[in-house]
C-alpha atoms as a PDB file:
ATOM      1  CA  UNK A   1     -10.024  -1.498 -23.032  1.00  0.00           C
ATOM      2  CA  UNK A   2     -11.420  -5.316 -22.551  1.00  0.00           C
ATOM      3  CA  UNK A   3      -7.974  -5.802 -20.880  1.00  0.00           C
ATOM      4  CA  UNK A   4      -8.913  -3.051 -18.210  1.00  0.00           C
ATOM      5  CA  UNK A   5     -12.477  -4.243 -17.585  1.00  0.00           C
ATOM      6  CA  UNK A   6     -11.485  -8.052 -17.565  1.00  0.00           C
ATOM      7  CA  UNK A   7      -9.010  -6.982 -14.940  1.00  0.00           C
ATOM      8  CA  UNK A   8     -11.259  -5.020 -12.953  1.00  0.00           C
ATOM      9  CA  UNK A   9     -13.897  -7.626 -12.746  1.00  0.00           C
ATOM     10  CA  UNK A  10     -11.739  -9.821 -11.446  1.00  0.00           C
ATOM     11  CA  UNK A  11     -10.960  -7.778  -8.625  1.00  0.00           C
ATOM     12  CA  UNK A  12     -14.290  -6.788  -7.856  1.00  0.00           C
ATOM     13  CA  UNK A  13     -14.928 -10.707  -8.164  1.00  0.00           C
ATOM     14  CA  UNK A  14     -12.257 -11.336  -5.936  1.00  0.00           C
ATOM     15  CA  UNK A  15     -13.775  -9.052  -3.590  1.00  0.00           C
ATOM     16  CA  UNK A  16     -17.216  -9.944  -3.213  1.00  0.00           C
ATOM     17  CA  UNK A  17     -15.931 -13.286  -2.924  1.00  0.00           C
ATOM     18  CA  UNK A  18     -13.799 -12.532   0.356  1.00  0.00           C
ATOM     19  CA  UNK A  19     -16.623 -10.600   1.875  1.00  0.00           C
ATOM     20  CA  UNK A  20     -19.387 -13.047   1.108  1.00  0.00           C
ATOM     21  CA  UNK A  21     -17.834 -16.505   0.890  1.00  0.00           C
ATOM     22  CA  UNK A  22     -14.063 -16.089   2.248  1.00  0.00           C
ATOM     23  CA  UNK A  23     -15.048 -14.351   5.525  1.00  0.00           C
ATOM     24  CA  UNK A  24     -18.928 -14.075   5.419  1.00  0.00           C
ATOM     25  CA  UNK A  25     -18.495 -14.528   9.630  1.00  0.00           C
ATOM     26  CA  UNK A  26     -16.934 -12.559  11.436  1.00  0.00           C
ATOM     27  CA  UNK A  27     -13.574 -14.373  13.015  1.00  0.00           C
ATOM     28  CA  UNK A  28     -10.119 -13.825  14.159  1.00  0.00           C
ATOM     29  CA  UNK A  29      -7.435 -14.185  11.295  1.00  0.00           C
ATOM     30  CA  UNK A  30      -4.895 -16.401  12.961  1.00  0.00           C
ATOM     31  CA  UNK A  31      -1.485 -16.398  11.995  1.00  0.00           C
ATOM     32  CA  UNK A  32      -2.063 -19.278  10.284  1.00  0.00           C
ATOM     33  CA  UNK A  33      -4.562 -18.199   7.950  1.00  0.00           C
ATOM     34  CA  UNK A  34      -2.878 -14.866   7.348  1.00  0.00           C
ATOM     35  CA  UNK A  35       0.290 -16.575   6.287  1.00  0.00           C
ATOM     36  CA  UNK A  36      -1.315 -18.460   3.614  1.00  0.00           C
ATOM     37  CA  UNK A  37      -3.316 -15.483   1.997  1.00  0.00           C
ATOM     38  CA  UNK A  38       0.285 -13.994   1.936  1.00  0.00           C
ATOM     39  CA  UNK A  39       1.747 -16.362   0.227  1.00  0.00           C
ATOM     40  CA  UNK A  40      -1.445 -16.592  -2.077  1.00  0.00           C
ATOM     41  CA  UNK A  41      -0.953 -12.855  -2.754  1.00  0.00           C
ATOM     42  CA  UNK A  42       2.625 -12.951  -3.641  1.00  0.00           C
ATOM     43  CA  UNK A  43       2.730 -15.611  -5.288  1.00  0.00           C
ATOM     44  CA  UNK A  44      -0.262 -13.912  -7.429  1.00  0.00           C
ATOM     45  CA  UNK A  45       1.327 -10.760  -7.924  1.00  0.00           C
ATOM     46  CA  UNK A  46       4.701 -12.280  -9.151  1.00  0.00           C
ATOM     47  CA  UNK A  47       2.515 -14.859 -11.433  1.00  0.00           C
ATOM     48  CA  UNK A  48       0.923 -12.083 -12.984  1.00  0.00           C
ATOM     49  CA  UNK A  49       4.509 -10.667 -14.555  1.00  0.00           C
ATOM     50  CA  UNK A  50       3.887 -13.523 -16.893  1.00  0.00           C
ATOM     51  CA  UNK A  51       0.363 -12.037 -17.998  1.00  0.00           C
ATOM     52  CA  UNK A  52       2.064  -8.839 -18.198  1.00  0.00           C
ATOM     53  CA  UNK A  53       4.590 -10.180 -20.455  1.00  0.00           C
ATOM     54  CA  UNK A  54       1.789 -12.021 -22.700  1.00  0.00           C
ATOM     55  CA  UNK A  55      -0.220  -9.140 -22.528  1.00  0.00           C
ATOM     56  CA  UNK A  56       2.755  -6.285 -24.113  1.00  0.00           C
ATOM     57  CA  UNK A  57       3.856  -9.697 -26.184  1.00  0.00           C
ATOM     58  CA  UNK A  58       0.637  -9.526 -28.383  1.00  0.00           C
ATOM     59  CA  UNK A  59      -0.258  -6.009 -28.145  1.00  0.00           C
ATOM     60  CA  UNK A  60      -3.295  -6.565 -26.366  1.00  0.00           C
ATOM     61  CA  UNK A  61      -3.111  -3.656 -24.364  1.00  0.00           C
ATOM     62  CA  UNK A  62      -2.460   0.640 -25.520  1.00  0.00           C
ATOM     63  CA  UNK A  63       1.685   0.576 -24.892  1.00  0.00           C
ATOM     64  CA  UNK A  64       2.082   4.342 -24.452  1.00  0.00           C
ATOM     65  CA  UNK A  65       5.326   3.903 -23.502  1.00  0.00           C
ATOM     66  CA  UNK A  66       6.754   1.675 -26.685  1.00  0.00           C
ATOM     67  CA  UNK A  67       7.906  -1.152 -23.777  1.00  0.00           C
ATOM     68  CA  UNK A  68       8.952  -4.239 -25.144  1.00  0.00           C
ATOM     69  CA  UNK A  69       7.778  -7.403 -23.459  1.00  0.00           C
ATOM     70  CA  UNK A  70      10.471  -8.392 -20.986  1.00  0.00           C
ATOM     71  CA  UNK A  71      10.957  -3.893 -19.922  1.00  0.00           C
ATOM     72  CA  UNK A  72       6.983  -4.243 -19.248  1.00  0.00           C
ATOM     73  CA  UNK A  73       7.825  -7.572 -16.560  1.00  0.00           C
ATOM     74  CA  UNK A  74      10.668  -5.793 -15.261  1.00  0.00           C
ATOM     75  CA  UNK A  75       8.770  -2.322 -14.614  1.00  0.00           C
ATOM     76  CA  UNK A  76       5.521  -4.326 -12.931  1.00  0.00           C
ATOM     77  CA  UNK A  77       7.843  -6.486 -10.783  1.00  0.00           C
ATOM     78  CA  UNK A  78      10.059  -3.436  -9.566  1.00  0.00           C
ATOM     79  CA  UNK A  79       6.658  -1.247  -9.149  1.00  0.00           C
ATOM     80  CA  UNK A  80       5.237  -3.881  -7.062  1.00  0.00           C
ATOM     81  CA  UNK A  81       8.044  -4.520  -4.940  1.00  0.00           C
ATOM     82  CA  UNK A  82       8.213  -0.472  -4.803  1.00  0.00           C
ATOM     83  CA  UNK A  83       4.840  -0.593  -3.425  1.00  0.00           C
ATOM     84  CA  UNK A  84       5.238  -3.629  -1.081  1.00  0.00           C
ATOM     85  CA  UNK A  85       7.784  -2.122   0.479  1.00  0.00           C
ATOM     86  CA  UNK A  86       5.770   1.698   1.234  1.00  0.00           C
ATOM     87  CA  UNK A  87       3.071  -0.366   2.489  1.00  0.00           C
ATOM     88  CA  UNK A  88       5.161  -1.883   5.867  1.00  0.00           C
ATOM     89  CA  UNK A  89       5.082   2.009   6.880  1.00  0.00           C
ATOM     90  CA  UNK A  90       0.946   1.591   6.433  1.00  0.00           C
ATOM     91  CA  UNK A  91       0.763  -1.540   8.151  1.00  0.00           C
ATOM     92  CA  UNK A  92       2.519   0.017  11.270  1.00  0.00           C
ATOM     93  CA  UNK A  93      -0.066   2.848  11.546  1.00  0.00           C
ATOM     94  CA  UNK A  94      -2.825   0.287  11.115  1.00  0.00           C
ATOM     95  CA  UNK A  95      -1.953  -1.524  13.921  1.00  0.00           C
ATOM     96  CA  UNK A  96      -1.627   1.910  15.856  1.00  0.00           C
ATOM     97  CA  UNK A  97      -5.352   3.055  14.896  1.00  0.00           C
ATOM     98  CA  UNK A  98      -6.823  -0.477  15.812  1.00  0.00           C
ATOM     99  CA  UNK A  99      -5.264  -0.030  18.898  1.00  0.00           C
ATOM    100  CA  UNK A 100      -6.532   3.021  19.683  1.00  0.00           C
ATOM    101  CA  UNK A 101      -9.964   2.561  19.127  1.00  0.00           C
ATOM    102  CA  UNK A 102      -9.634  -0.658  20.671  1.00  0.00           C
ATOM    103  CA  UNK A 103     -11.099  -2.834  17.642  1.00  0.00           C
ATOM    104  CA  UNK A 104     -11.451  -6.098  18.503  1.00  0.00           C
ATOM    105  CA  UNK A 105      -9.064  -8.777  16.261  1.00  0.00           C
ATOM    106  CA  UNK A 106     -12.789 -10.107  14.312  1.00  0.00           C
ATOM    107  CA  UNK A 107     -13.467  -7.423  13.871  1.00  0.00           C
ATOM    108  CA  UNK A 108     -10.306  -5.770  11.908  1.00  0.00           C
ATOM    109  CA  UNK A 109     -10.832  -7.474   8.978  1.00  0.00           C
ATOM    110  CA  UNK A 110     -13.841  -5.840   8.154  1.00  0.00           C
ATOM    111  CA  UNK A 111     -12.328  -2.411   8.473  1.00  0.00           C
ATOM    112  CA  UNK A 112      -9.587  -3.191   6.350  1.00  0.00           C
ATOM    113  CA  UNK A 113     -11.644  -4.783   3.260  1.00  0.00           C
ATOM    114  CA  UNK A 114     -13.951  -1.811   2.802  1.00  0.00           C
ATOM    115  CA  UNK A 115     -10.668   0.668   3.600  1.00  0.00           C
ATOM    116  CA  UNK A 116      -8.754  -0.990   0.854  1.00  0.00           C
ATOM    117  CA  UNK A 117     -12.134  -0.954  -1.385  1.00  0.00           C
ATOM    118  CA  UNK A 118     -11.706   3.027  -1.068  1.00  0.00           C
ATOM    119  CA  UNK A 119      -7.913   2.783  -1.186  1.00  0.00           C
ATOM    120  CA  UNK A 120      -8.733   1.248  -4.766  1.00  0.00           C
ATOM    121  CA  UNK A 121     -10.663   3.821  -5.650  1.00  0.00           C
ATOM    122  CA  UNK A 122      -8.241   6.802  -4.844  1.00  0.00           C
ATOM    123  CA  UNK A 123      -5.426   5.236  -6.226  1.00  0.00           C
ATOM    124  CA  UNK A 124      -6.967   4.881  -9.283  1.00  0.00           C
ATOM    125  CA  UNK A 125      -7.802   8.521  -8.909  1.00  0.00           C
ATOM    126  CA  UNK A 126      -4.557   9.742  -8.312  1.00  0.00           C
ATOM    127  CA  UNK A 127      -2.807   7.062 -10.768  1.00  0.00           C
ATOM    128  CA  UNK A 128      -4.624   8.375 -13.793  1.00  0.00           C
ATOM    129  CA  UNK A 129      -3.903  12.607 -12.518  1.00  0.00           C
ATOM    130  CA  UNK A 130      -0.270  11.461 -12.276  1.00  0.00           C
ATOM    131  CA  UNK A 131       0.304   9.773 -15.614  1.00  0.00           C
ATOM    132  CA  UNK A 132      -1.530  12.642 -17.073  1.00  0.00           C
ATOM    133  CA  UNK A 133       0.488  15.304 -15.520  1.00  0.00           C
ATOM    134  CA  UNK A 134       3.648  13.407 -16.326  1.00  0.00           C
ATOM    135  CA  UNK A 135       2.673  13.190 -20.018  1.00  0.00           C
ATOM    136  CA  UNK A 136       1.766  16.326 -20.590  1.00  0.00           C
ATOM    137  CA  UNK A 137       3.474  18.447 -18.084  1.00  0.00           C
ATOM    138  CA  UNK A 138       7.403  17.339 -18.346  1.00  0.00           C
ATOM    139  CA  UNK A 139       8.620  19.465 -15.600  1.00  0.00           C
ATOM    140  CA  UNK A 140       6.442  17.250 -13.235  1.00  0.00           C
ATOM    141  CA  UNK A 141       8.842  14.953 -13.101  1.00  0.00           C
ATOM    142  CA  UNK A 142      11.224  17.155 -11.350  1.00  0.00           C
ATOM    143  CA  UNK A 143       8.601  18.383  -8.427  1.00  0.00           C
ATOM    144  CA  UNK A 144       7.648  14.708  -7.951  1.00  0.00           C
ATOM    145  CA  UNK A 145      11.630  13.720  -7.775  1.00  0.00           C
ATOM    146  CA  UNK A 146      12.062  16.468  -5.432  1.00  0.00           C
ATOM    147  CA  UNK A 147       9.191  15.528  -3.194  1.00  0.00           C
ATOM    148  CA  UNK A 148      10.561  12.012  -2.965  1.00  0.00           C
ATOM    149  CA  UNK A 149      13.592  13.007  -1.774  1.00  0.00           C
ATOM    150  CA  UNK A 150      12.873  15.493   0.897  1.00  0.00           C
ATOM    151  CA  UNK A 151      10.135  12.535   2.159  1.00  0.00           C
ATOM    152  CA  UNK A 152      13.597  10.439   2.291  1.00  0.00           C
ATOM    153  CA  UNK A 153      15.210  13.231   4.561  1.00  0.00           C
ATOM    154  CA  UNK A 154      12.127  13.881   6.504  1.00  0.00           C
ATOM    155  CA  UNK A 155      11.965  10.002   7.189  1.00  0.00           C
ATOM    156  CA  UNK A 156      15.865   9.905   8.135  1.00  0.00           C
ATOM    157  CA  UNK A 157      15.748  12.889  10.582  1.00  0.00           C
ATOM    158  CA  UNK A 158      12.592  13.357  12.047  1.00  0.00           C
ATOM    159  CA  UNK A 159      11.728  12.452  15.328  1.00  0.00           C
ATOM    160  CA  UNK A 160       9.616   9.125  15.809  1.00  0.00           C
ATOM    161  CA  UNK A 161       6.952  10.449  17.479  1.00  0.00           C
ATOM    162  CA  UNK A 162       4.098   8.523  18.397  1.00  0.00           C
ATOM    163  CA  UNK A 163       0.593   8.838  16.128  1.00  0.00           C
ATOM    164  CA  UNK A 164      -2.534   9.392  18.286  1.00  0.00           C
ATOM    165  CA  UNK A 165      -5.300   8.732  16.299  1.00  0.00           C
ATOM    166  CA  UNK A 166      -7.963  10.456  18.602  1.00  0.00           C
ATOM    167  CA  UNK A 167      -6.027  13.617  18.504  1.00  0.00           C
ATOM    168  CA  UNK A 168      -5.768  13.776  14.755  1.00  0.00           C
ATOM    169  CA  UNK A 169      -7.489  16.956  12.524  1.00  0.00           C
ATOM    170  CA  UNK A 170      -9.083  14.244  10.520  1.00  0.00           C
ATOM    171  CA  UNK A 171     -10.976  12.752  13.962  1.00  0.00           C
ATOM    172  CA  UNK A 172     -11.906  15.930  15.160  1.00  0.00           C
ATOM    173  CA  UNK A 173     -13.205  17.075  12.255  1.00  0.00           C
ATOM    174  CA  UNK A 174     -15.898  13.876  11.824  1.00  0.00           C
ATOM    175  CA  UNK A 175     -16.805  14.314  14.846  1.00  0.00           C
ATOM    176  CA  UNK A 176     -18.117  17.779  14.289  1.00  0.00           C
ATOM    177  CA  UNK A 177     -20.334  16.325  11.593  1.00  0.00           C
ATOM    178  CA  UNK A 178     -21.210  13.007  13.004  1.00  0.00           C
ATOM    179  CA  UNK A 179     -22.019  11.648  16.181  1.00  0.00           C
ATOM    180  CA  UNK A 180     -19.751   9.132  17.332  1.00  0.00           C
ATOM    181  CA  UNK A 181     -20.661   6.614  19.878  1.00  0.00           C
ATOM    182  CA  UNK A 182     -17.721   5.054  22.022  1.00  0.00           C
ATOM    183  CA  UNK A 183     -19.816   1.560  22.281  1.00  0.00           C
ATOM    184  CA  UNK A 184     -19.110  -1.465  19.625  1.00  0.00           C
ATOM    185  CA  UNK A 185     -22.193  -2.729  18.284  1.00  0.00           C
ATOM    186  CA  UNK A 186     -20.881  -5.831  16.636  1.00  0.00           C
ATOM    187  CA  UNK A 187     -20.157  -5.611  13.052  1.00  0.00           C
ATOM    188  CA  UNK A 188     -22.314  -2.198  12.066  1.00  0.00           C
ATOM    189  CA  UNK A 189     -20.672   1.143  11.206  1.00  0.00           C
ATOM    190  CA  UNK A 190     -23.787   3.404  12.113  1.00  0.00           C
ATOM    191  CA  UNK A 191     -26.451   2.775  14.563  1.00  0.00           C
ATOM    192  CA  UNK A 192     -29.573   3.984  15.854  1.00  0.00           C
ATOM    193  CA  UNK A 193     -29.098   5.997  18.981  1.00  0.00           C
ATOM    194  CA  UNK A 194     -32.803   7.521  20.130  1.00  0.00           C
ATOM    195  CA  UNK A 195     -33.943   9.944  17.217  1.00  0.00           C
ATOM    196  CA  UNK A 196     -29.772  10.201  15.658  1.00  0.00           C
ATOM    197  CA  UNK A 197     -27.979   8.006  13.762  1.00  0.00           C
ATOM    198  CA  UNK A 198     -24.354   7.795  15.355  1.00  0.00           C
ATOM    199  CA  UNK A 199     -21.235   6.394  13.395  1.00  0.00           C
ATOM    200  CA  UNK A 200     -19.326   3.292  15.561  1.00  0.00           C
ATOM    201  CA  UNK A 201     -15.722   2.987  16.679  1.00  0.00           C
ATOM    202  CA  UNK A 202     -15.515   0.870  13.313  1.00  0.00           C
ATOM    203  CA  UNK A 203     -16.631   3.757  11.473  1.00  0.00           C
ATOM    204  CA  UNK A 204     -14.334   6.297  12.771  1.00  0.00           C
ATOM    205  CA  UNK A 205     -11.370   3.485  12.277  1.00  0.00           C
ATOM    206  CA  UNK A 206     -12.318   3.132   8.458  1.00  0.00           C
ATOM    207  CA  UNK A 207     -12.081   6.632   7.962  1.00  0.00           C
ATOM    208  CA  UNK A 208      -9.107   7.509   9.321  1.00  0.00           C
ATOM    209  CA  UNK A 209      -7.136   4.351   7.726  1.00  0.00           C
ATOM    210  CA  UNK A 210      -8.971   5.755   4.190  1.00  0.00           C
ATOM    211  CA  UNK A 211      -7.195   9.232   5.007  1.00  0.00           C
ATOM    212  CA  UNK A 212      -3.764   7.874   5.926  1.00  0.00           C
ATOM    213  CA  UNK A 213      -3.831   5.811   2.982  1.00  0.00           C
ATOM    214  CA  UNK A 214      -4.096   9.086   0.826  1.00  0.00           C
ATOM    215  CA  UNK A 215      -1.222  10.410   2.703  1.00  0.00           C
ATOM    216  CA  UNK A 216       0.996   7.134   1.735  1.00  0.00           C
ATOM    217  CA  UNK A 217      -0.338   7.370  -2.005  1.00  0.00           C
ATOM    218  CA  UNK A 218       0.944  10.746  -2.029  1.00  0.00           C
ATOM    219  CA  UNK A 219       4.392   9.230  -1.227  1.00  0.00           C
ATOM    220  CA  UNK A 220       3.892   6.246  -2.993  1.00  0.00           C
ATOM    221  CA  UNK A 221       2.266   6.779  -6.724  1.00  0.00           C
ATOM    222  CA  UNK A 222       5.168   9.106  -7.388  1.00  0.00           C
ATOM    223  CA  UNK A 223       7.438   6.692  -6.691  1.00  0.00           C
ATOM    224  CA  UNK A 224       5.890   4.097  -9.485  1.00  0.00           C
ATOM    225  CA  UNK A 225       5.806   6.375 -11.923  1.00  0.00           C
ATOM    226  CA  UNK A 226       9.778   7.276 -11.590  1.00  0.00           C
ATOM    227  CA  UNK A 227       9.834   3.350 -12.847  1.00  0.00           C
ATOM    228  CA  UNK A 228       7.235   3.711 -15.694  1.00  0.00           C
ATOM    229  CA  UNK A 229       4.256   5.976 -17.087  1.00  0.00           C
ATOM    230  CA  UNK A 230       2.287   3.202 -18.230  1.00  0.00           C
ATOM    231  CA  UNK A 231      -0.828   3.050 -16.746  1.00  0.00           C
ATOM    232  CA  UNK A 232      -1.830  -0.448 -16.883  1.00  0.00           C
ATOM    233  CA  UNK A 233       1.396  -1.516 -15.005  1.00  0.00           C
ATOM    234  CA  UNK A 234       1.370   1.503 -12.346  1.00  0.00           C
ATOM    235  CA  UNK A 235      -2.356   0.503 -11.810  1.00  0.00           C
ATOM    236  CA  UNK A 236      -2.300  -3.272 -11.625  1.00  0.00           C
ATOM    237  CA  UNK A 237       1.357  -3.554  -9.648  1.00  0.00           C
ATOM    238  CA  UNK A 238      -0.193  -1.142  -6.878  1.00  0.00           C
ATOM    239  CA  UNK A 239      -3.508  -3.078  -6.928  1.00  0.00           C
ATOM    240  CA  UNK A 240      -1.332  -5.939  -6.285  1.00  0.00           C
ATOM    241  CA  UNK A 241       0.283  -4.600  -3.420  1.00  0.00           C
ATOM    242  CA  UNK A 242      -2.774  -3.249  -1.690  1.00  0.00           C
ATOM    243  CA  UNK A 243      -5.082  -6.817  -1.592  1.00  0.00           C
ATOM    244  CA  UNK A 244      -2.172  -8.304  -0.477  1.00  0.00           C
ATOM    245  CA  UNK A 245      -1.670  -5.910   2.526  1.00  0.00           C
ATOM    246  CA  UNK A 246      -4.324  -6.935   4.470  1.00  0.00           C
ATOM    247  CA  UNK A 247      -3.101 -10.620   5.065  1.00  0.00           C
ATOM    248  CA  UNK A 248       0.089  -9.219   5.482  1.00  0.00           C
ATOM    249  CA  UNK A 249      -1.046  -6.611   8.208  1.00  0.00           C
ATOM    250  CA  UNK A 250      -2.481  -9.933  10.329  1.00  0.00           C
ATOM    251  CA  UNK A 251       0.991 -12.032   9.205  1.00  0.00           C
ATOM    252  CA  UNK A 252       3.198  -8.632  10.195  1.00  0.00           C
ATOM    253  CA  UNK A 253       1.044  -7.182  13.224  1.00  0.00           C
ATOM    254  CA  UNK A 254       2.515  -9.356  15.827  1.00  0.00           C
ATOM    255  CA  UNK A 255       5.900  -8.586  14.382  1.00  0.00           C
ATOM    256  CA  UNK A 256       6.113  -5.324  13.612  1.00  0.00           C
ATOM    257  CA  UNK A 257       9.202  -4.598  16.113  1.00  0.00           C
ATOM    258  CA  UNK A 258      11.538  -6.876  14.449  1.00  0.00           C
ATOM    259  CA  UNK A 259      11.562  -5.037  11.407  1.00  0.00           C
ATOM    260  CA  UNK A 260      12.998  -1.465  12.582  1.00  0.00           C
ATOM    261  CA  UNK A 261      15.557  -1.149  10.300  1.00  0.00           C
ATOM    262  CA  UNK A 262      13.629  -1.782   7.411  1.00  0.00           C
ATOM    263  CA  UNK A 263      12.919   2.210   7.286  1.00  0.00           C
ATOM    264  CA  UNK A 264      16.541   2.725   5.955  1.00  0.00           C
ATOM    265  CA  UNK A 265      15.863   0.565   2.753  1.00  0.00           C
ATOM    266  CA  UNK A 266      12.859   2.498   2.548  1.00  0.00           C
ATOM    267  CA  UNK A 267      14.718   5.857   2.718  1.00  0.00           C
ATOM    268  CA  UNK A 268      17.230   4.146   0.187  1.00  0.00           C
ATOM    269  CA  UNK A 269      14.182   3.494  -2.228  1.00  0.00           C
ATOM    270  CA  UNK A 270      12.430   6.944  -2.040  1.00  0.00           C
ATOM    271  CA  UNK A 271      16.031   8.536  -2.251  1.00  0.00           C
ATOM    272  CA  UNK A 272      16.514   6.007  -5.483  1.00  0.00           C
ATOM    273  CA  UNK A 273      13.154   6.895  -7.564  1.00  0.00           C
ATOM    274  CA  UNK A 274      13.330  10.445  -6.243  1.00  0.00           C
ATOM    275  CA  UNK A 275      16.574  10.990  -8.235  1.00  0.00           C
ATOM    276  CA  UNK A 276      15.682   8.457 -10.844  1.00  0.00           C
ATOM    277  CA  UNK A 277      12.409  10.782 -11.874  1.00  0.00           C
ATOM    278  CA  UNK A 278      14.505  14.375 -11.862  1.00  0.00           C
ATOM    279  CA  UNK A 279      16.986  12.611 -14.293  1.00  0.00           C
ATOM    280  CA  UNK A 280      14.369  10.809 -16.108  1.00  0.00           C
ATOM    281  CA  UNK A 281      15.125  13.315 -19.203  1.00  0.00           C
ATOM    282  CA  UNK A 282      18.353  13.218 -19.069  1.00  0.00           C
ATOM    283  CA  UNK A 283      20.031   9.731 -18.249  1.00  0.00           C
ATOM    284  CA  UNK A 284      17.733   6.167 -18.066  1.00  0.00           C
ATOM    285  CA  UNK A 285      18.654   3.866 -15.660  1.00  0.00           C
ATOM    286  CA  UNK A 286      18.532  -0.091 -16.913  1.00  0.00           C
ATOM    287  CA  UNK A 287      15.256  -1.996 -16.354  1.00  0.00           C
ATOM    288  CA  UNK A 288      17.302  -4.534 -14.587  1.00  0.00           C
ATOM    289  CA  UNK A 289      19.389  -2.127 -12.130  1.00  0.00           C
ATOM    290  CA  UNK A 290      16.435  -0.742 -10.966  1.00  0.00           C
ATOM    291  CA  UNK A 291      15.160  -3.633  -9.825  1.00  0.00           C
ATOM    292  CA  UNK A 292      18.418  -4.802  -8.572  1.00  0.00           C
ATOM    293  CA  UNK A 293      18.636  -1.834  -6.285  1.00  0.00           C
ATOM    294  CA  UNK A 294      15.182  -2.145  -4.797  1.00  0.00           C
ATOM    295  CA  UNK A 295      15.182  -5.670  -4.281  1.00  0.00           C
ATOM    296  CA  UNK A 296      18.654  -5.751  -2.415  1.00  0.00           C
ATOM    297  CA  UNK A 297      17.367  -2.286  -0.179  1.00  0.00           C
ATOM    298  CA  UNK A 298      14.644  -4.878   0.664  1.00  0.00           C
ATOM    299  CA  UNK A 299      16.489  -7.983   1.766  1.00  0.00           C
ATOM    300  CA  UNK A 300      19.475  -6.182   3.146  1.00  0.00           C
ATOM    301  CA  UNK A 301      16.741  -4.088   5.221  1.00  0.00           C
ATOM    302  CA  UNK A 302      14.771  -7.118   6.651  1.00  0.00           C
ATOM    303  CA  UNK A 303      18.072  -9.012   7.098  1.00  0.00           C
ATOM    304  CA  UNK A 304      19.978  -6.498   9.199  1.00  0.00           C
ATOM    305  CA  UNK A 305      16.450  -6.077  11.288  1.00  0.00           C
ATOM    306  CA  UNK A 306      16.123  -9.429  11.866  1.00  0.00           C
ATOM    307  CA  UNK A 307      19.551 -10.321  13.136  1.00  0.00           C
ATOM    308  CA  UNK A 308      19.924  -7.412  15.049  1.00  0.00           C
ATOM    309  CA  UNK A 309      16.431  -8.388  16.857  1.00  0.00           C
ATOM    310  CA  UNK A 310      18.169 -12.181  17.519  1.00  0.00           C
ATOM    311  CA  UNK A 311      21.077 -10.444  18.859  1.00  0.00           C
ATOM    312  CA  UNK A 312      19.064  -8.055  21.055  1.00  0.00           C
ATOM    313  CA  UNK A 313      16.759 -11.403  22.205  1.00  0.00           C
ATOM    314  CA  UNK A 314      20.231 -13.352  23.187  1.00  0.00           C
ATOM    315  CA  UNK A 315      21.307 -10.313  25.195  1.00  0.00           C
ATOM    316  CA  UNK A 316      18.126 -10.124  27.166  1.00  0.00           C
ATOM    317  CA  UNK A 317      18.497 -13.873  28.089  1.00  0.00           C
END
């Protein structure tokens, strides 16, 4: 338990420093400075395998799942990169809903700290429902496989249509609840119109980014726990992956075009953990192939993309 709340504080540490100290004024995240929180972030998330491996070393943390030291640093890294890799879909609807409700660039980063706060908070929700239902339901395994891999053939042949925020259930729904003004009043979420108190274009953006980020935990939590149970790792390797996406949404968002073809390493993945959980029972794939598989889906992914992109650019010249 002091392992959970030590870890926890330091997120909500990390937190109130980046609202309060990091970003206190409102600015524009420049490349730049979005490059180097990435690279913070990573190189955070990959540092913390070694606490992970101290941690299961020493027993200093409930290990459900009997890992040994190195299977626990294989299963975070692999669930990280799992998540990592769902959150490029997020990133691209992100940039979509800013768009839309034509957020200014100061302004964004606001949005996205208190829509990851609540992204936190779900996760954690669904997380612990998940490992319970996996633990104590066996057959769960299967419907979760099975939902993975039909969200791999939905991905492959569905249409790309375009998301309209504005014409989403979820936005007309608010807006028979709330009052909605179409005016930006700087950095507030609500403000006082006459004798009503109407929610801002920022607070209409948070909301629907909190919703869609359900949507992708519905894809994406089941697709941790085909690489482990264990709560600790599920819980910290997503955490991971979600502080670092908002640096990477301002690194990526001016970029987001060059990687197209990373949605077939993505369909790869889900297709991957999808059968990996309905065999779960039955066959156990190694720590180390598991990892193998994602992390080459990745690369090969962002490689093809990008050299197809620099072909595409020499063409047009």
């Amino acid at each position: 338990m002091i392992v959970w709340i030590l870890f926890i504080a330091a997120i909500l540490l990390f937190l109130a420093l980046d609202l309060g100290v990091f970003n206190r004024t409102a600015h524009v995240i420049s490349t730049k400075e979005a490059s180097v929180w990435t690279s913070i972030w990573v190189t955070a998330s990959f540092l913390f395998s070694g606490i992970i491996y101290l941690l299961y070393s020493n027993n200093a943390i409930n290990n459900i799942d009997n890992l040994t030291p190195t299977d626990a640093t294989i299963k975070y890294i692999t669930g990280y990169l799992i998540e990592l890799s769902l959150s490029v879909d997020n990133i691209f609807v992100i940039a979509v809903i800013f768009a839309s409700f034509k957020i200014p660039l100061k302004y964004q980063h606001r949005v996205l700290f208190w829509g990851i706060l609540g992204a936190i908070i779900f996760r954690a929700l669904m997380i612990f429902f998940g490992v319970l239902l996996i633990h104590k339901f066996s057959f769960t395994t299967y419907i979760f496989g099975s939902f993975l891999i039909f969200t791999a053939y939905r991905m492959l042949f569905s249409r790309e249509e375009k998301f309209h925020p504005k014409k989403s259930f979820i936005y007309r729904q608010i807006r028979k609840f709330i009052p909605i003004t179409s005016h930006m009043q700087g950095e507030k979420f609500f403000v006082k119109l006459r004798h009503i108190t109407a929610g801002t274009p920022l607070f209409i953006t948070l909301i629907i980014i909190e919703f869609t980020d359900v949507l992708f935990a519905i894809d994406s939590v089941p697709a941790i726990l085909a690489i482990t149970s264990d709560p600790f790792i599920v819980f910290s390797s997503n955490i991971f992956a979600i502080l670092g996406l908002r640096s990477m949404y301002f690194f990526l968002s001016n970029m987001l075009e060059k990687f197209h073809y990373l949605k077939y390493s993505l369909i790869a993945i889900l297709s991957f953990v999808g059968i990996k959980l309905i065999l779960m029972n039955h066959f156990k794939f190694p720590e180390w192939f598991s990892l193998a598989f994602i992390a080459i889906s990745l690369f090969t992914g962002v490689y093809i993309s990008l050299k197809l992109t620099k072909i595409k650019d020499v063409l047009k010249t």
